[in-house]
Structure formats: C-alpha cells, structure tokens
Protein backbone atom coordinates (compact mmCIF):
# COMPACT_ATOMS: atom_id res chain seq x y z
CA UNK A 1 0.00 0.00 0.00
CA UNK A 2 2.58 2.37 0.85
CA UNK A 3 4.50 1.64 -2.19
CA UNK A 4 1.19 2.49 -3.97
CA UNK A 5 0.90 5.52 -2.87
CA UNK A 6 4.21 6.51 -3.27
CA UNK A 7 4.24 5.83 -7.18
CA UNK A 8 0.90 7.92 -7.07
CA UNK A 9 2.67 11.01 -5.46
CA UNK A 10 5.69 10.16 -8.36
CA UNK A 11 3.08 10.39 -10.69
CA UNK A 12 1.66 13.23 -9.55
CA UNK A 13 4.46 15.22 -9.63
CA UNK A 14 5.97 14.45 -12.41
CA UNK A 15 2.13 15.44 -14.28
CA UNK A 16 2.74 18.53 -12.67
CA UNK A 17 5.88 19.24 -13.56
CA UNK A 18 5.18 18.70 -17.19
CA UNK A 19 1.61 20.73 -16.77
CA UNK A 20 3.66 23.43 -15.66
CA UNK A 21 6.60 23.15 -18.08
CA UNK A 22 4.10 23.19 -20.91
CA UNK A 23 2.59 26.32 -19.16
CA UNK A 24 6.22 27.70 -19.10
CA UNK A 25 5.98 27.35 -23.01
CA UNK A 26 3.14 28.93 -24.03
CA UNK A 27 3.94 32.12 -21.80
CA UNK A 28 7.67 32.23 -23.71
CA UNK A 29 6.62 31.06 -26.92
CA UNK A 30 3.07 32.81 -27.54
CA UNK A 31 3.71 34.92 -30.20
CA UNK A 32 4.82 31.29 -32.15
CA UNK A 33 2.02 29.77 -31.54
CA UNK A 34 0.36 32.82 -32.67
CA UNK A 35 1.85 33.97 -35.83
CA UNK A 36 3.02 31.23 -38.55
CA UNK A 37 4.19 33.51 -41.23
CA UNK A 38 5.53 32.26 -44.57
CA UNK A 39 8.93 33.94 -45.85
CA UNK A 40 8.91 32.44 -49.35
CA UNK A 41 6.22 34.42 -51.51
CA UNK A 42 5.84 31.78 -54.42
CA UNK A 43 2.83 33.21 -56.55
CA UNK A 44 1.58 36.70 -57.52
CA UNK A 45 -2.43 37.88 -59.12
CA UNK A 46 -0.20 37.55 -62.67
CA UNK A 47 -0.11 34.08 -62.25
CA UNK A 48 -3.62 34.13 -62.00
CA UNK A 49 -3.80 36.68 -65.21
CA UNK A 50 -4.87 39.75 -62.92
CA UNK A 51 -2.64 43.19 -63.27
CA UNK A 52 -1.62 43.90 -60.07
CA UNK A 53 0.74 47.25 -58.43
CA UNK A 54 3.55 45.87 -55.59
CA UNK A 55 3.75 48.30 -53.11
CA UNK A 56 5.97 48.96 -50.46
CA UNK A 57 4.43 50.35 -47.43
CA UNK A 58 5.83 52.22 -44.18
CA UNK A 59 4.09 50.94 -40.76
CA UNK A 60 5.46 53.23 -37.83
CA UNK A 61 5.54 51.21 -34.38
CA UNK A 62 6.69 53.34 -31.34
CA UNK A 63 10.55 54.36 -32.80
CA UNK A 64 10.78 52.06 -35.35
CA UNK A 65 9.29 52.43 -39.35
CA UNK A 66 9.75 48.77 -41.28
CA UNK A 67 8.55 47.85 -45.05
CA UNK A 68 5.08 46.13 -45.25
CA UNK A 69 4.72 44.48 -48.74
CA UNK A 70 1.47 45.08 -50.21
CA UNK A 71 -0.62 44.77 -53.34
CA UNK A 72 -2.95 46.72 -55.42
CA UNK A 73 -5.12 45.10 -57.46
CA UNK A 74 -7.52 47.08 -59.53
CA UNK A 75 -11.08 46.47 -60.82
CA UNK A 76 -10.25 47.37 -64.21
CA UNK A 77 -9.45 43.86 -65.96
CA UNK A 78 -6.61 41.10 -66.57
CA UNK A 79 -3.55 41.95 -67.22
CA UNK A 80 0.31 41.24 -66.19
CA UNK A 81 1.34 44.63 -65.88
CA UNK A 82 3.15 45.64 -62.61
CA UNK A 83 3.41 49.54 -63.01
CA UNK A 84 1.57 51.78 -61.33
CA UNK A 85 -2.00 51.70 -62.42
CA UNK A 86 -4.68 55.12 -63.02
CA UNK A 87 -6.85 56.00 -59.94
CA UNK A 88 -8.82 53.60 -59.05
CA UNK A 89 -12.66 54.64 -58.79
CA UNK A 90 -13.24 54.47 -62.06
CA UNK A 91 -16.88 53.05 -64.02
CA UNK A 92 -15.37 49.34 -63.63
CA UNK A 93 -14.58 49.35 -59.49
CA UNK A 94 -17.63 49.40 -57.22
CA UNK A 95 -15.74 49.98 -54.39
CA UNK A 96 -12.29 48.78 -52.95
CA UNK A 97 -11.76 46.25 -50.79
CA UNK A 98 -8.97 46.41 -47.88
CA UNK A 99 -8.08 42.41 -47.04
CA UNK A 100 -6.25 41.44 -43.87
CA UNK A 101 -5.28 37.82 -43.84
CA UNK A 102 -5.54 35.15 -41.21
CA UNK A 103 -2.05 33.98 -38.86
CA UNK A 104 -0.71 31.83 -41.38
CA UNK A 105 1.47 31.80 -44.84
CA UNK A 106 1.77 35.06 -46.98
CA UNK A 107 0.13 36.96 -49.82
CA UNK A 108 1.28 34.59 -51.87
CA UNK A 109 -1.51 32.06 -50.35
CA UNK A 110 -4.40 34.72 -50.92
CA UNK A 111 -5.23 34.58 -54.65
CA UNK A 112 -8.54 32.77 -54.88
CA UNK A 113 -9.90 35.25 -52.69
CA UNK A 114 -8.49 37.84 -54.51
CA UNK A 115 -9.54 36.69 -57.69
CA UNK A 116 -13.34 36.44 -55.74
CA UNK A 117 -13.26 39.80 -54.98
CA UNK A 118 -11.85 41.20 -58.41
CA UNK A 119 -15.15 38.78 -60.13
CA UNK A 120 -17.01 40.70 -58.16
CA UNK A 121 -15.84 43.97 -59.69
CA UNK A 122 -13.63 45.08 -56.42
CA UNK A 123 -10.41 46.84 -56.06
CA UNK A 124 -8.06 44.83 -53.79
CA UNK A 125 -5.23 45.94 -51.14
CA UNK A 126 -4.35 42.86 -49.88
CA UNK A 127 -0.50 43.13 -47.54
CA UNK A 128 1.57 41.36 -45.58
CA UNK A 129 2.11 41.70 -41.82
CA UNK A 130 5.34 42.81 -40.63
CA UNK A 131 7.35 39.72 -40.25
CA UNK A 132 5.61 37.77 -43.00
CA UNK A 133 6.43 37.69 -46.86
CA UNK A 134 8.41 40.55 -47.71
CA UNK A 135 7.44 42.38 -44.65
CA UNK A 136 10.32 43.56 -41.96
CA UNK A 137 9.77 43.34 -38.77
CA UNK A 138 8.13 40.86 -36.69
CA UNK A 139 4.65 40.25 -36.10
CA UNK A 140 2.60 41.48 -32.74
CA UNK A 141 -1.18 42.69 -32.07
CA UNK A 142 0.04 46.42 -32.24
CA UNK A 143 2.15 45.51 -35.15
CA UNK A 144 -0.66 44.18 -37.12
CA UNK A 145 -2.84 47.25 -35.79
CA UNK A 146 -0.88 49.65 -37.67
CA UNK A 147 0.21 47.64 -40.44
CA UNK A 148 -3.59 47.63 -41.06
CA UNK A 149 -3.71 51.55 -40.46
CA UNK A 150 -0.81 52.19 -42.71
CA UNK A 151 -3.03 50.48 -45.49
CA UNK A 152 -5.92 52.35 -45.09
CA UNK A 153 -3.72 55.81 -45.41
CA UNK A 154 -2.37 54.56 -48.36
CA UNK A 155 -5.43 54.21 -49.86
CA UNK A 156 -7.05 57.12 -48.61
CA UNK A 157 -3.99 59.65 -49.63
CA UNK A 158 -1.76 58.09 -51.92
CA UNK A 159 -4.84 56.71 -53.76
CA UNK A 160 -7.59 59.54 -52.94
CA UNK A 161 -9.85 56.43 -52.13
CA UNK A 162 -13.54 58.11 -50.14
CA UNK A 163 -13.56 55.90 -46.93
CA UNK A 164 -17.17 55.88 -47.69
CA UNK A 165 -15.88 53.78 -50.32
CA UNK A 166 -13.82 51.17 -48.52
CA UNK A 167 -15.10 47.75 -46.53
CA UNK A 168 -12.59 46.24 -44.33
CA UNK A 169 -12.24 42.31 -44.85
CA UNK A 170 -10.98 40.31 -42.31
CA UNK A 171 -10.49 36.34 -42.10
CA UNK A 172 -9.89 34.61 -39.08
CA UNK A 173 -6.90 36.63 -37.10
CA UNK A 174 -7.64 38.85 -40.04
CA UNK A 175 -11.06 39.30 -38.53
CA UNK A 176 -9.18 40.65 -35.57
CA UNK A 177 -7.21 43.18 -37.23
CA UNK A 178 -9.65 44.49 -39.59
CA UNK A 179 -11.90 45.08 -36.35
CA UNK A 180 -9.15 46.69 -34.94
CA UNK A 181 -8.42 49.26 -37.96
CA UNK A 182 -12.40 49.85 -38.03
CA UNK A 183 -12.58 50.95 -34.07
CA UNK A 184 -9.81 53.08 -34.86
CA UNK A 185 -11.22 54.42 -37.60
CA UNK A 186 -14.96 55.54 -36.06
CA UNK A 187 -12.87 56.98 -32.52
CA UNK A 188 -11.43 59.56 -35.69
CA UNK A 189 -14.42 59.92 -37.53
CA UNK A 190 -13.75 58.76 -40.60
CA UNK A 191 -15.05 55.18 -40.68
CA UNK A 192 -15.29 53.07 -43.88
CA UNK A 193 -18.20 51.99 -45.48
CA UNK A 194 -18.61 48.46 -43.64
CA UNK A 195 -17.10 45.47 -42.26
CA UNK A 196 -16.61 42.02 -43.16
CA UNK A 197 -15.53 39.59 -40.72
CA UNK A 198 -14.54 35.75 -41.81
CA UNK A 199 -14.10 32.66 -39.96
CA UNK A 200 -13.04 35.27 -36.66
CA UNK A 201 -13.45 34.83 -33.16
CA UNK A 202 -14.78 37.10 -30.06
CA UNK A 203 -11.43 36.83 -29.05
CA UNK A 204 -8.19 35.12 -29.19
CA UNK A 205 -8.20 33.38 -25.77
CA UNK A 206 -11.79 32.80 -26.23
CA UNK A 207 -10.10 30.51 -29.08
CA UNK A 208 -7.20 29.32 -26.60
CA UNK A 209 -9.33 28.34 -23.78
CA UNK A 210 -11.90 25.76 -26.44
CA UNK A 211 -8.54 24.10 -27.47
CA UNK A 212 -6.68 24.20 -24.48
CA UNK A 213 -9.17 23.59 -21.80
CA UNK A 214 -6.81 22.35 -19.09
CA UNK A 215 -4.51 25.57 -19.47
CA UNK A 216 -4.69 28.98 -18.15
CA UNK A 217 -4.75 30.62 -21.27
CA UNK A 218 -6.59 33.79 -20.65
CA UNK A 219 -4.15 34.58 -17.47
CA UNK A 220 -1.23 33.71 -19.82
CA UNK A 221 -2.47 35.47 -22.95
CA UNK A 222 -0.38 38.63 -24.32
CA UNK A 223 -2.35 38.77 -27.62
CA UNK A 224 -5.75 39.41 -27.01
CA UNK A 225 -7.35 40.67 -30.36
CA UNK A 226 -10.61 41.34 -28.37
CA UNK A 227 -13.04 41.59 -31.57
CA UNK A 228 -16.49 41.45 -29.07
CA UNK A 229 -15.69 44.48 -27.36
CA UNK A 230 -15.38 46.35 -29.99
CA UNK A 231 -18.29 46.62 -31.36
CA UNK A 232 -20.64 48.70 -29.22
CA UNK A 233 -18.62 51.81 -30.73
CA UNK A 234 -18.85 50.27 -34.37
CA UNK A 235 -22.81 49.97 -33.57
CA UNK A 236 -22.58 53.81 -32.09
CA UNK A 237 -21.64 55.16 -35.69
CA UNK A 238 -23.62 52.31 -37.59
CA UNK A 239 -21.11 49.96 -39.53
CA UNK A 240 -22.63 47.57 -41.45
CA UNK A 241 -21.44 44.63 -40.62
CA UNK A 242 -21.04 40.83 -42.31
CA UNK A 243 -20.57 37.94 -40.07
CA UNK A 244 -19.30 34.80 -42.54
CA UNK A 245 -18.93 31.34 -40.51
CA UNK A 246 -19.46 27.43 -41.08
CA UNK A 247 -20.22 25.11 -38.77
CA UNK A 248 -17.69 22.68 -39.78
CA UNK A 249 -15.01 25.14 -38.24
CA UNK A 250 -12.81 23.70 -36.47
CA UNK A 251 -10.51 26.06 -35.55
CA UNK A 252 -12.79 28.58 -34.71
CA UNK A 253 -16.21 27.43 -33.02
CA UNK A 254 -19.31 28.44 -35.21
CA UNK A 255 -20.98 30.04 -31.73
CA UNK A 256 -17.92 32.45 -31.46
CA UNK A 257 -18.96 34.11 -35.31
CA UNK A 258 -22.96 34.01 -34.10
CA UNK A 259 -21.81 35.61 -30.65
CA UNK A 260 -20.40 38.39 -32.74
CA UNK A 261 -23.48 38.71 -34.72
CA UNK A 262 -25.88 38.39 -32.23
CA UNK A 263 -24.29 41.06 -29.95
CA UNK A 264 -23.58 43.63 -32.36
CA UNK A 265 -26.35 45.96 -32.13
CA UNK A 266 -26.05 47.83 -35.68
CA UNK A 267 -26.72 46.92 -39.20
CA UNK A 268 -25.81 43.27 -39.43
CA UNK A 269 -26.34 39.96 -42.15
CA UNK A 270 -24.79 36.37 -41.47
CA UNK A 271 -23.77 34.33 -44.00
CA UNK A 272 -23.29 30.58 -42.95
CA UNK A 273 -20.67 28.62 -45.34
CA UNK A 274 -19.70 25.30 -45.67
CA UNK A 275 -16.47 23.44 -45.12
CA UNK A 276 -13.42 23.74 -42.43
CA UNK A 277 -11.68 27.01 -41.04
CA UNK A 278 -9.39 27.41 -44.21
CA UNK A 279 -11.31 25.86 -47.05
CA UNK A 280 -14.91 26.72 -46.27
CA UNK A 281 -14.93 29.95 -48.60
CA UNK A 282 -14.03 27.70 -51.89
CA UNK A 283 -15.93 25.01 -50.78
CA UNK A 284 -19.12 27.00 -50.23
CA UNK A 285 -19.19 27.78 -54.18
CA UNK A 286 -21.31 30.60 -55.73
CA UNK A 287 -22.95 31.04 -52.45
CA UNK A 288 -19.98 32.49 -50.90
CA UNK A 289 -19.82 35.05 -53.81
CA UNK A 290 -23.49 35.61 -54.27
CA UNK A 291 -23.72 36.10 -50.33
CA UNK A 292 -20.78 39.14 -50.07
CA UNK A 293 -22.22 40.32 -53.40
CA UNK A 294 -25.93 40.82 -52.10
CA UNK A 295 -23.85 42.86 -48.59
CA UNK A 296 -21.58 44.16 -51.11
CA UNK A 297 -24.10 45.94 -52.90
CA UNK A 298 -26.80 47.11 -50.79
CA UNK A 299 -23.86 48.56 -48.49
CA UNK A 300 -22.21 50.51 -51.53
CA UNK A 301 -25.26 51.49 -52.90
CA UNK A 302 -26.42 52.77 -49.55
CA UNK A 303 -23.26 54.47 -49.06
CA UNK A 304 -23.54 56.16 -52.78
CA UNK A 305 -27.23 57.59 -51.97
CA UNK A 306 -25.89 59.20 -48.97
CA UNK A 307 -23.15 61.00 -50.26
C-alpha cells in the first residue's frame, strides 16, 4: 500500500511538472504559436492573369518604421502589368476592398480570394504583416494594428480612395485586425463603409481556452485581439457589418462568429458557409460570392445615396 501511494505522489508530480513546463511554453513562446508567417512568396495575381501594383508600405511602431509588402489590385481587368495603375474609382470598381489575412502563410496564399473579390468587380489591397512575406519586422497585435492603419492611409492619400468607399475584410486573425483598424477608424471619424468579418473569433483566448481547456490561457495570454468588445462603438456610428462562418469550423467554433453577430447591435447579415476554417470559402461555391455580393451591394449602394 505504501509503495502504492508513493508511485501515485511520483506520478503526480511528475504530471505537474510537465503541466507546468508546458505552461512555461506557451507564456515564452506565444507569439509562435500565434503567428506562422511564410517567408517564401511563391505566386503573384499575374499568375492568376490579374494586373496587379507591388507596393511597399511604411508601418510606424513606437521608434521604429519597417517595409510592409502590399498589393494593389484594380477592378479594371486582366492583365500582367506591374506599373503603377490610373486611380482607381473608375466606371469598372464598385468599391475597394482592404483584405487582412488570417495567422498563417503570406500573400502569396491569398489569390482565390483575390480573384473572388476582383469577379465581383472590387479593387483589392491585400498586404503582408510585418514579419511575413516581404514584410520587416516581426509580427505582434500592435504591429498588425498599424500595419492595417498604414493600409488604409495609403489608400485614402496616396490613392484619394472616399472611406465611404472602402469595406474592411478580415479572415480569421484577419477578422481581428480588420476590427481593430475599423474601431480606430470611427474613434477619428472617418469610418469606412462596412465590415466584413470571416471565420473570426470574439477573441483570441476565447479561441485558446476551447482548445486548451486544461490551461490557463486567458491569465497567460499577451495577444488578445478582443473583436467582441469592440463593437458597441462600431454599432454607435452604424457599420454595417457581415458575419461569414461554417459550422464545420474547427478552428474557430461556429458560436464564437454568431456571438459576434448576435451582440452587435447595428446593421448586421450572417452568411453561414460550408467546409473547415481554411477551405470553407471555396468550398461554399457561388454562395460564398453571391452572399458578399448581395452585402456588397446594398452597403455601396447605400453608401452612394448618402453622399
């Protein structure tokens, strides 16, 4: 008996010891298990016959300025060119469409959703955090916060885009971000014309606690990307908003995307899709096009009557 119990106490200990050195882990490693960027950009929109402008893009954080790689692609046709293209509001865009990608890869992994977009007649600025792609830097919450910002500038100066034109499009950590960039936007006063949000959670240790249940994760959690709370201010100024989600996510829980839609308080549509966290907006089909088209246009429209 008493050798019993002391293999039960060596047991015991040693299940701590490893609960606690994984615990040790996560707190060091985070932003790893965070961020998986992709150095390597292997395909551009001209492999997919789309003209497209590279762009090089300064994000200030605290002292430091680094490169963000970014891409313009225009509404305006195929092509292959790489020069700088006319402005792009022309008859042929219907608005623009500012695209911040989920934790993993690079630009070079988000052409079918570019080429979606561009079917549906929409300029794309699609970029790369700092520390992924091309990008400088390394990758953080406030480093994707004004990567994001430095984006929307661009467009709005260097492009003399209307931010009455602009939707913000975020998938999955992108969701994050591009909720981010939008609360941001409305505390200024100059808030874009909606906001789409992908495949995204409430928050990111929402996420951490479904898939690590027997770890602290929101006392250990550095990276928050708190997309819930922020939107009773995106309500306060009336931001359309798109919820897109499947229930075959399995990354993200599909009661995390209807949490965000059924607390948001403003205009809102929710568009269910088929298929797992990464593949669900190919494998949905036309419905995942026809369903941003239908938001897509009565937002724009709505936006063009009021201006």
């Amino acid at each position: 008996m008493h050798t019993l119990l002391t293999l039960l106490q060596w047991l015991l200990g040693v299940g701590a010891a490893l609960w606690l050195l994984v615990v040790a882990g996560m707190a060091l490693f985070q932003s790893r298990l965070v961020y998986h960027p992709s150095a390597t950009v292997t395909a551009t929109p001209s492999d997919i016959g789309l003209a497209y402008e590279p762009l090089w893009i300064d994000s200030a954080h605290q002292e430091t300025t680094q490169r963000i790689r970014a891409w313009f692609v225009p509404a305006s046709g195929p092509g292959t060119s790489a020069s700088p293209m006319p402005a792009p509001e022309g008859n042929l865009a219907r608005g623009t469409v500012l695209f911040c990608h989920g934790n993993a890869g690079n630009l070079g992994h988000r052409l079918e959703t570019i080429q979606i977009l561009h079917r549906l007649g929409l300029n794309v600025l699609a970029f790369d955090y700092q520390g992924y792609g091309e990008s400088s830097g390394h990758p953080g919450e406030e480093q994707t916060r004004t990567d994001a910002l430095a984006c929307w500038d661009w467009l709005v100066t260097e492009r003399g885009i209307s931010p009455k034109r602009i939707i913000l499009m975020g998938r999955s950590l992108g969701g994050g971000v591009a909720a981010r960039l939008a609360a941001d936007l409305a505390a200024q006063g100059r808030q874009p014309a909606a906001l789409v949000l992908e495949s995204t959670f409430t928050s990111l240790p929402d996420v951490g606690a479904r898939l690590y249940p027997w770890l602290p994760v929101r006392l250990l959690a550095r990276h928050t990307y708190g997309t819930l709370e922020l939107l009773p201010s995106l309500a306060r100024v009336g931001l359309p908003l798109l919820v897109i989600h499947s229930p075959e996510d399995e990354l993200v829980p599909f009661d995390l995307g209807q949490s965000l839609y059924a607390t948001y308080q403003g205009p809102k549509d929710f568009l269910t899709i088929q298929g797992s966290h990464n593949q669900g907006y190919l494998l949905t089909g036309p419905a995942y096009d026809q369903g941003l088209d239908a938001f897509v246009s009565r937002t724009l429209t709505s936006e063009r009557n009021d201006s």
